[in-house]
PDB file of N, CA and C in Angstrom:
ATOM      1  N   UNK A   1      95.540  95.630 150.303  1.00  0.00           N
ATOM      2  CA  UNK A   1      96.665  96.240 149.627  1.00  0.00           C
ATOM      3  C   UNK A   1      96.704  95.825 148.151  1.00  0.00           C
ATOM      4  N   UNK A   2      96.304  95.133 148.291  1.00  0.00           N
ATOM      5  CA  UNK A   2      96.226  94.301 146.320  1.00  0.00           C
ATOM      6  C   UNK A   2      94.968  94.569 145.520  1.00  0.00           C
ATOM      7  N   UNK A   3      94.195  95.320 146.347  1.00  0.00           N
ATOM      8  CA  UNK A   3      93.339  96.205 145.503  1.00  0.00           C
ATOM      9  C   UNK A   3      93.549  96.830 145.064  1.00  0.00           C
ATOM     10  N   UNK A   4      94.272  97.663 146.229  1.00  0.00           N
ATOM     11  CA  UNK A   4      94.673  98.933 145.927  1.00  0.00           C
ATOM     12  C   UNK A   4      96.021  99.223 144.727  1.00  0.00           C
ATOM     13  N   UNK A   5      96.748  98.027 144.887  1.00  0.00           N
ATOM     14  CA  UNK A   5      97.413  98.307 143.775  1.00  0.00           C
ATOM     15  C   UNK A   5      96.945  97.564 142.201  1.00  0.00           C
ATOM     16  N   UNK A   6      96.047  97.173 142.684  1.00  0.00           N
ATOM     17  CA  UNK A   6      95.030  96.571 140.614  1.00  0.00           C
ATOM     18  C   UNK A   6      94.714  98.169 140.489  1.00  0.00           C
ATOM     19  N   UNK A   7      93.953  98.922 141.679  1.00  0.00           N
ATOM     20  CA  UNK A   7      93.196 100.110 141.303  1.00  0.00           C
ATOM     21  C   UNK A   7      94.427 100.984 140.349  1.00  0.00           C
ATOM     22  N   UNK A   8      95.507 101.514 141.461  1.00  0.00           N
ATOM     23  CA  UNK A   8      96.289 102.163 141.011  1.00  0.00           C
ATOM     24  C   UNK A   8      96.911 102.187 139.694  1.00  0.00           C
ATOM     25  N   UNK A   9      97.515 100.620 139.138  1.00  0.00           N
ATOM     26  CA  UNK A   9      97.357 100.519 138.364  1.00  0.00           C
ATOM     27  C   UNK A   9      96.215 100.387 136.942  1.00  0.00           C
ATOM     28  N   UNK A  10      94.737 100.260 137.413  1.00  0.00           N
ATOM     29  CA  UNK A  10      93.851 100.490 136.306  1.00  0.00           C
ATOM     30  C   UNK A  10      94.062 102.269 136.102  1.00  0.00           C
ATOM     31  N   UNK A  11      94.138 103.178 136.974  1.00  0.00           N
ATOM     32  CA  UNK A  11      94.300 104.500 137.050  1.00  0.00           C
ATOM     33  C   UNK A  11      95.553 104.973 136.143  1.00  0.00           C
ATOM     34  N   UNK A  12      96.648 104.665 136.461  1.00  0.00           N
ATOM     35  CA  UNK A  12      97.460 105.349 135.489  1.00  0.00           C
ATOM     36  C   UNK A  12      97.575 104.326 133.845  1.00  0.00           C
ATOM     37  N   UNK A  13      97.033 103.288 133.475  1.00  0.00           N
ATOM     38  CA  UNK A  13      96.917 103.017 132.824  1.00  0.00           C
ATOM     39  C   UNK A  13      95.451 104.054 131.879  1.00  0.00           C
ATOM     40  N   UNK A  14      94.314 104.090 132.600  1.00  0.00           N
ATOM     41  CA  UNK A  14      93.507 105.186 132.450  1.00  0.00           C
ATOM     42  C   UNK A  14      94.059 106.856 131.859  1.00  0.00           C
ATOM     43  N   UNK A  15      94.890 107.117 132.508  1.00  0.00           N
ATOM     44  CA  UNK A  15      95.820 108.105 132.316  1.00  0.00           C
ATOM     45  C   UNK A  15      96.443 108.120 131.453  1.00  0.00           C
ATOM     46  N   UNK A  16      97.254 107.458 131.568  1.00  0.00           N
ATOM     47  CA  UNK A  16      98.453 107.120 129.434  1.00  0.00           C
ATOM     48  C   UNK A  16      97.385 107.508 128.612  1.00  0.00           C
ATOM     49  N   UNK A  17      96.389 106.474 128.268  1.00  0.00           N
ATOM     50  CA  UNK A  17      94.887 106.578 127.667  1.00  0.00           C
ATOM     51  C   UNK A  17      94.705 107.645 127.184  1.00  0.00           C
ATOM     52  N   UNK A  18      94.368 108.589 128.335  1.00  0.00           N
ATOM     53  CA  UNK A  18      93.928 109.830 128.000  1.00  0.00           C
ATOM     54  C   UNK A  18      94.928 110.458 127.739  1.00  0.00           C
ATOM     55  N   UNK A  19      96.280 110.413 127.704  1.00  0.00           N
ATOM     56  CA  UNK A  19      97.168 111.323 127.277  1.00  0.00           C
ATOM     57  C   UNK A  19      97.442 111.072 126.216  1.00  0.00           C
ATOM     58  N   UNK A  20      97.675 109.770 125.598  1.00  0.00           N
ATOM     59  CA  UNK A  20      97.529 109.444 124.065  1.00  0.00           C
ATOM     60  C   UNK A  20      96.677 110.396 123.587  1.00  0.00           C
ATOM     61  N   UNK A  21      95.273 109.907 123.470  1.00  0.00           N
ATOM     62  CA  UNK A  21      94.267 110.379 123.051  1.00  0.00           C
ATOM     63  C   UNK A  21      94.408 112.364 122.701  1.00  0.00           C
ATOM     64  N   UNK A  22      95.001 112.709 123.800  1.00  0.00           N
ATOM     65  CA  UNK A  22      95.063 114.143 123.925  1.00  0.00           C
ATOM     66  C   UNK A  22      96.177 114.478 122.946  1.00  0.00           C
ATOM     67  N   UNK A  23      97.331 113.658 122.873  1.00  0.00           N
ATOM     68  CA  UNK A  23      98.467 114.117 121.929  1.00  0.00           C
ATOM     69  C   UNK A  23      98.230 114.051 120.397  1.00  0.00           C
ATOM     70  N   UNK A  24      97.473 112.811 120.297  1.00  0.00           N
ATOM     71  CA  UNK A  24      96.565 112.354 118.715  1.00  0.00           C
ATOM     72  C   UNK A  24      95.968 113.364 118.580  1.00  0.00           C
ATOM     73  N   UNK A  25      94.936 113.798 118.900  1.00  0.00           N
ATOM     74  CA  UNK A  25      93.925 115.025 119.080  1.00  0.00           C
ATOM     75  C   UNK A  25      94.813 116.301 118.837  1.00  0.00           C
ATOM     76  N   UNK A  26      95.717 116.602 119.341  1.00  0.00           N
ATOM     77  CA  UNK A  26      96.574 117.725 118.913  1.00  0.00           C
ATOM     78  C   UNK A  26      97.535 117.807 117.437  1.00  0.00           C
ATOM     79  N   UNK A  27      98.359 116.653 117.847  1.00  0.00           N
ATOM     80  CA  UNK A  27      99.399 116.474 116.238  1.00  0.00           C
ATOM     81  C   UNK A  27      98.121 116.047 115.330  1.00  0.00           C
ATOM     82  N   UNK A  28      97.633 115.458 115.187  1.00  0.00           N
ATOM     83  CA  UNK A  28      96.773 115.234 113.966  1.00  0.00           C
ATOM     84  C   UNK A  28      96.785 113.373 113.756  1.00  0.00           C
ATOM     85  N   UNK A  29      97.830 112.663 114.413  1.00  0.00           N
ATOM     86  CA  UNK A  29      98.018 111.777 113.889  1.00  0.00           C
ATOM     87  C   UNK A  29      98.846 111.331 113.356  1.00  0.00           C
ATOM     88  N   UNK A  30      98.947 109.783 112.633  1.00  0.00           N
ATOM     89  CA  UNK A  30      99.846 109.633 111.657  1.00  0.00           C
ATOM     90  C   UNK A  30      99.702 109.790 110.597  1.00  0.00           C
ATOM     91  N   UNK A  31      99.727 110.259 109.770  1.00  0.00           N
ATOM     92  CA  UNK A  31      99.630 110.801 108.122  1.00  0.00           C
ATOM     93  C   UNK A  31      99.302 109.341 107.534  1.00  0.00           C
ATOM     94  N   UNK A  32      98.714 108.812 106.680  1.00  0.00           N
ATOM     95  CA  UNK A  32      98.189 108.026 105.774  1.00  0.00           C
ATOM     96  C   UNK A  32      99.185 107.526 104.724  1.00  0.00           C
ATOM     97  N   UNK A  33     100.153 106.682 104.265  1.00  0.00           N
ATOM     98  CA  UNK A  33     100.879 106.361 103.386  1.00  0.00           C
ATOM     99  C   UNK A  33     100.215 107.053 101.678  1.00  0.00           C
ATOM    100  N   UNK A  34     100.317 106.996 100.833  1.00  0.00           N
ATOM    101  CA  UNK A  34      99.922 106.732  99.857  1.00  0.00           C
ATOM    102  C   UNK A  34      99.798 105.790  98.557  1.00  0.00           C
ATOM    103  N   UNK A  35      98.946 105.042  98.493  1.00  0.00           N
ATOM    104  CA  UNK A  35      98.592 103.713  97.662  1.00  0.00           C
ATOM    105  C   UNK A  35      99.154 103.805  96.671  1.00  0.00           C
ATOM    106  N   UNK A  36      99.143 105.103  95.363  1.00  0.00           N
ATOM    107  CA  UNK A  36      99.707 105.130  94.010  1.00  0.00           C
ATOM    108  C   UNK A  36     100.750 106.050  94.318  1.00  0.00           C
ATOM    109  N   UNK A  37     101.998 105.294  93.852  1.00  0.00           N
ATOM    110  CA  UNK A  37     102.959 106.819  94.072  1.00  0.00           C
ATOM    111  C   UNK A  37     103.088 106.941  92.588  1.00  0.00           C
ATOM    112  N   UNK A  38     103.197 108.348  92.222  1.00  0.00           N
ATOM    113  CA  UNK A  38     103.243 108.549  90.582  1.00  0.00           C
ATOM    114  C   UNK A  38     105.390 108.676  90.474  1.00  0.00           C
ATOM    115  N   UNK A  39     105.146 108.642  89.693  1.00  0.00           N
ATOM    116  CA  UNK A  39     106.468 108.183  88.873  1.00  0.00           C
ATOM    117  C   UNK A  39     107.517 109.608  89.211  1.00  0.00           C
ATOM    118  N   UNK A  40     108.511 109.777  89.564  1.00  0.00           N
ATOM    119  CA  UNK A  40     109.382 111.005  89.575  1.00  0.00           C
ATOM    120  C   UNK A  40     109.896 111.007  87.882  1.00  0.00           C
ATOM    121  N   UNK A  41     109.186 111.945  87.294  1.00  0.00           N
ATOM    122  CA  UNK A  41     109.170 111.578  85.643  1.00  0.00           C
ATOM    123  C   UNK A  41     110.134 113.364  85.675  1.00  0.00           C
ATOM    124  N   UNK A  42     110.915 113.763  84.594  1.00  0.00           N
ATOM    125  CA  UNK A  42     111.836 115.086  84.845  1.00  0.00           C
ATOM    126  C   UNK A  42     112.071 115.025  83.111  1.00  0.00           C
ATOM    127  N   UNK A  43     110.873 116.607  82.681  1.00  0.00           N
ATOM    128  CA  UNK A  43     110.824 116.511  81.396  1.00  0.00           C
ATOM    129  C   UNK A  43     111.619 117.889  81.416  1.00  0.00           C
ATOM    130  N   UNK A  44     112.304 117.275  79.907  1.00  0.00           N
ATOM    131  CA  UNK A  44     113.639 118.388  79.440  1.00  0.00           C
ATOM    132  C   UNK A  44     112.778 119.436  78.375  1.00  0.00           C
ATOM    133  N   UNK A  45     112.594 120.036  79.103  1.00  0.00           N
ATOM    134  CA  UNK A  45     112.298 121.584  77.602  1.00  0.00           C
ATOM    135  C   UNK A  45     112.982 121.752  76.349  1.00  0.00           C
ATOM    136  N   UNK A  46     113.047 121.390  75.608  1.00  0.00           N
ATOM    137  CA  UNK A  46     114.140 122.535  74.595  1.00  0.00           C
ATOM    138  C   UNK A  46     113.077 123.072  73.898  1.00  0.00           C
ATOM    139  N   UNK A  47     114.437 124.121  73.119  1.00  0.00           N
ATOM    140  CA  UNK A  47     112.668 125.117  72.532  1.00  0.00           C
ATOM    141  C   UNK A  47     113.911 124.973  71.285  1.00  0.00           C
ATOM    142  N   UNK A  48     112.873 125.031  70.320  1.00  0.00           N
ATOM    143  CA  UNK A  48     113.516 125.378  68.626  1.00  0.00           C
ATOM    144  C   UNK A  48     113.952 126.270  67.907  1.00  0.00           C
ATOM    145  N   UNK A  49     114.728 126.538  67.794  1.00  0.00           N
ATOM    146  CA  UNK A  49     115.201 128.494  67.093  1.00  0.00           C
ATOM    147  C   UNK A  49     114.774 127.863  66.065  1.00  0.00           C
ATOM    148  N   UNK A  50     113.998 128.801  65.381  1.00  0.00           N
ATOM    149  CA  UNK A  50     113.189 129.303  63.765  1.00  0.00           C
ATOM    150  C   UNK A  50     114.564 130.099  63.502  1.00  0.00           C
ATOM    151  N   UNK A  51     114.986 130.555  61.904  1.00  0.00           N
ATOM    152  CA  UNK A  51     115.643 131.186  61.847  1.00  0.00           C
ATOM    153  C   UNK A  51     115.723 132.878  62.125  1.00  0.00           C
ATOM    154  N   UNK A  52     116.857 133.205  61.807  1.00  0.00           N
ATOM    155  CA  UNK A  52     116.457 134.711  63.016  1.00  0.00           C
ATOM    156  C   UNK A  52     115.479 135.784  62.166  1.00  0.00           C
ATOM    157  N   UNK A  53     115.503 135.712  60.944  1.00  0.00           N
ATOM    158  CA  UNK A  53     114.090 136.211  60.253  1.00  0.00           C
ATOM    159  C   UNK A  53     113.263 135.983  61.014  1.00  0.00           C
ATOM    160  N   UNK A  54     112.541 136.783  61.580  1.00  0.00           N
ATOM    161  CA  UNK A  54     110.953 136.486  61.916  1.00  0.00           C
ATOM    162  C   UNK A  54     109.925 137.424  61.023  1.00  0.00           C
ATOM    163  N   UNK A  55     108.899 136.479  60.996  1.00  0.00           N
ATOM    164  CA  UNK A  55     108.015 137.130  60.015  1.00  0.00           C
ATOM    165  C   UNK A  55     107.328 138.669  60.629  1.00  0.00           C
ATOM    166  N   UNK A  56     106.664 139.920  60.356  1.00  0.00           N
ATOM    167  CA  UNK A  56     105.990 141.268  61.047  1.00  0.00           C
ATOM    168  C   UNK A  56     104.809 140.195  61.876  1.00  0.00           C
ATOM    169  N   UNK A  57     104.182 139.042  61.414  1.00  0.00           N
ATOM    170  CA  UNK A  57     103.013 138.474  62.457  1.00  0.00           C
ATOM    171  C   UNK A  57     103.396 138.686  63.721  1.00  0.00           C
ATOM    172  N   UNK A  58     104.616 137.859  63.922  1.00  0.00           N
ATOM    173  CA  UNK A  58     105.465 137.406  65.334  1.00  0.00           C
ATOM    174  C   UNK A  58     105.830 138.425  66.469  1.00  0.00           C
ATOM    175  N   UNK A  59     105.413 138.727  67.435  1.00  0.00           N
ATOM    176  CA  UNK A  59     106.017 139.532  68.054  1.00  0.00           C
ATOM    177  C   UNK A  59     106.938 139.263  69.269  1.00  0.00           C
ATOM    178  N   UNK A  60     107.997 139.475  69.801  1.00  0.00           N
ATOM    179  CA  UNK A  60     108.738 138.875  70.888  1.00  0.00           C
ATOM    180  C   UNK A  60     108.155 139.425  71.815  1.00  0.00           C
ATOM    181  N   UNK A  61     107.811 138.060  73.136  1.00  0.00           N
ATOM    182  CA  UNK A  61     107.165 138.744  74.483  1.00  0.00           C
ATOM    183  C   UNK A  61     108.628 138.516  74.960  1.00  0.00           C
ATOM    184  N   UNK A  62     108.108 139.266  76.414  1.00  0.00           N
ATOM    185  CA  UNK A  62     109.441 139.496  77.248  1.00  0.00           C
ATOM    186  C   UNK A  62     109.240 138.125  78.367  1.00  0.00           C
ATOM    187  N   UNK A  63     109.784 137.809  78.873  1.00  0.00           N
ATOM    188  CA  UNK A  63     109.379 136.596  79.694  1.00  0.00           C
ATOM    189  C   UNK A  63     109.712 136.952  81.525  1.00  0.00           C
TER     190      UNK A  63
END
C-alpha cells in the first residue's frame, strides 16, 4: 500500500508538471522586466508667431 501511494503521488506530481509546462507553452510566460527604464520626459511644443506679414516665399499648409 505504500508503494502504491509514493507511486500515486510521483504521478500526479508528474501531472501538475505537465500542466505547468502546457499553460507556459500557451500564455507565453512571464514577460521579462526591463533593465533601463527611460525617463517619462513630456516636451511642451510652442510654436512662434512671426508677425502676420508673411513674406509671397511662405505658403500656409493646412494641417
Amino acid at each position: 500500500m505504500k508503494f502504491f501511494k509514493k507511486l500515486m503521488r510521483l504521478i500526479a506530481l508528474i501531472f501538475l508538471m505537465l500542466l505547468a509546462t502546457v499553460g507556459v507553452g500557451l500564455s507565453g510566460g512571464i514577460p521579462m522586466p526591463s533593465s533601463g527604464r527611460k525617463e517619462n520626459t513630456i516636451e511642451v511644443k510652442t510654436e512662434v508667431e512671426e508677425e502676420e506679414e508673411e513674406s509671397p516665399d511662405q505658403q500656409i499648409k493646412p494641417q
